[in-house]
Protein backbone atom coordinates (compact mmCIF):
# COMPACT_ATOMS: atom_id res chain seq x y z
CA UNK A 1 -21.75 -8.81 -14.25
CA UNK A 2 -23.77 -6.82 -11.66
CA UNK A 3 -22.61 -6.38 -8.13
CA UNK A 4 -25.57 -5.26 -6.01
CA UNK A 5 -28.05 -3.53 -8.11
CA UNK A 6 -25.79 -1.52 -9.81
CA UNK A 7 -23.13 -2.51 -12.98
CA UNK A 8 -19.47 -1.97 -12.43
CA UNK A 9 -16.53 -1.51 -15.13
CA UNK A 10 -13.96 -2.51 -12.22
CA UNK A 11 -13.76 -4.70 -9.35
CA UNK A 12 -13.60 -1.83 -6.62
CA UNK A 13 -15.84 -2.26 -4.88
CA UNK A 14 -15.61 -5.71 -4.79
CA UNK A 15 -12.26 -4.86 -2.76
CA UNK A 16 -13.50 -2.48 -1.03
CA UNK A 17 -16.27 -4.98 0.49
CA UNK A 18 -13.43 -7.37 1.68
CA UNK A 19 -11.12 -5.10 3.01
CA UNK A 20 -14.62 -3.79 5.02
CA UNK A 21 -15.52 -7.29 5.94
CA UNK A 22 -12.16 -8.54 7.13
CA UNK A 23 -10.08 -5.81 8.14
CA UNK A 24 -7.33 -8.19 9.64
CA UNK A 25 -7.27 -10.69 7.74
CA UNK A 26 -4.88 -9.14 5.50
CA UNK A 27 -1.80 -8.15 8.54
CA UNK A 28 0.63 -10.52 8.02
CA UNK A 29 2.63 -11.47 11.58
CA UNK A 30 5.12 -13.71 9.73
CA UNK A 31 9.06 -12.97 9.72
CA UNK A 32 9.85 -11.62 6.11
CA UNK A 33 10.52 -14.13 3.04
CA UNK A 34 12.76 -14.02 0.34
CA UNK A 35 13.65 -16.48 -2.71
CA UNK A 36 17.17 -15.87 -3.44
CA UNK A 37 17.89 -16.09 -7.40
CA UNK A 38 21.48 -14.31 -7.96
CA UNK A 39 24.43 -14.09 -5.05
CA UNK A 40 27.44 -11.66 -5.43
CA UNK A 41 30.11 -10.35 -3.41
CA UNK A 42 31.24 -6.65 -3.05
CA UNK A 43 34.70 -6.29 -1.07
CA UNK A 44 33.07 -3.30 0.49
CA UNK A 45 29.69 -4.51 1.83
CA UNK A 46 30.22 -8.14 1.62
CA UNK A 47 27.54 -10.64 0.32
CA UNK A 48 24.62 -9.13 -2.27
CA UNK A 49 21.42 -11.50 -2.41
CA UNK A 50 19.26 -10.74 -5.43
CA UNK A 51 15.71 -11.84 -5.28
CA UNK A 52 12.14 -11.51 -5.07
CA UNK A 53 10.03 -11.23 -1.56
CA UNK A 54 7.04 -13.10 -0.85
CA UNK A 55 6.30 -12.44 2.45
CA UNK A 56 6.78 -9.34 4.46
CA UNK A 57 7.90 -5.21 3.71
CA UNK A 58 11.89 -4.73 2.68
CA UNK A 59 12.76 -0.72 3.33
CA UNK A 60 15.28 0.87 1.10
CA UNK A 61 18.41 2.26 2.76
CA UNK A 62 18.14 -0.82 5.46
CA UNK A 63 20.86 -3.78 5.98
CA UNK A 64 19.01 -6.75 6.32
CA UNK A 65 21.31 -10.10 7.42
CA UNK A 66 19.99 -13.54 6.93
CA UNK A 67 19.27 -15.98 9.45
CA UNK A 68 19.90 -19.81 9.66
CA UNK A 69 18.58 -21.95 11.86
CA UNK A 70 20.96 -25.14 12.61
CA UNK A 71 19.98 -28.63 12.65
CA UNK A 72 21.79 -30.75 15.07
């Protein structure tokens, strides 16, 4: 398929046009997510969550501690 007047072998510029046309779109402001699929426990760190994220940047090297709300 053409895009413009010129033929294409990859879709490039076809994300290049939406990252030009809305710029912010794509920050997300949302705390991080992550689906949980295997718990452990290591005496010397404590709990181990193994899982995927969906929503947000994890950094290597970081402690990250999980929050709950409560429902009274």
């Amino acid at each position: 398929m053409a895009i413009g007047k010129k033929q294409t072998s990859d879709i490039k510029y076809l994300l290049d046009t939406i990252l030009r046309k809305y710029p912010n779109q794509l920050t997300l402001r949302a705390p991080r997510k992550m689906q949980v699929a295997s718990l452990d426990f290591s005496s010397y760190v404590g709990r181990i969550a193994i899982g995927r994220v969906f929503r947000g940047d994890i950094t290597a090297g970081l402690d990250y501690t999980r929050a709950k709300r409560t429902v009274k």
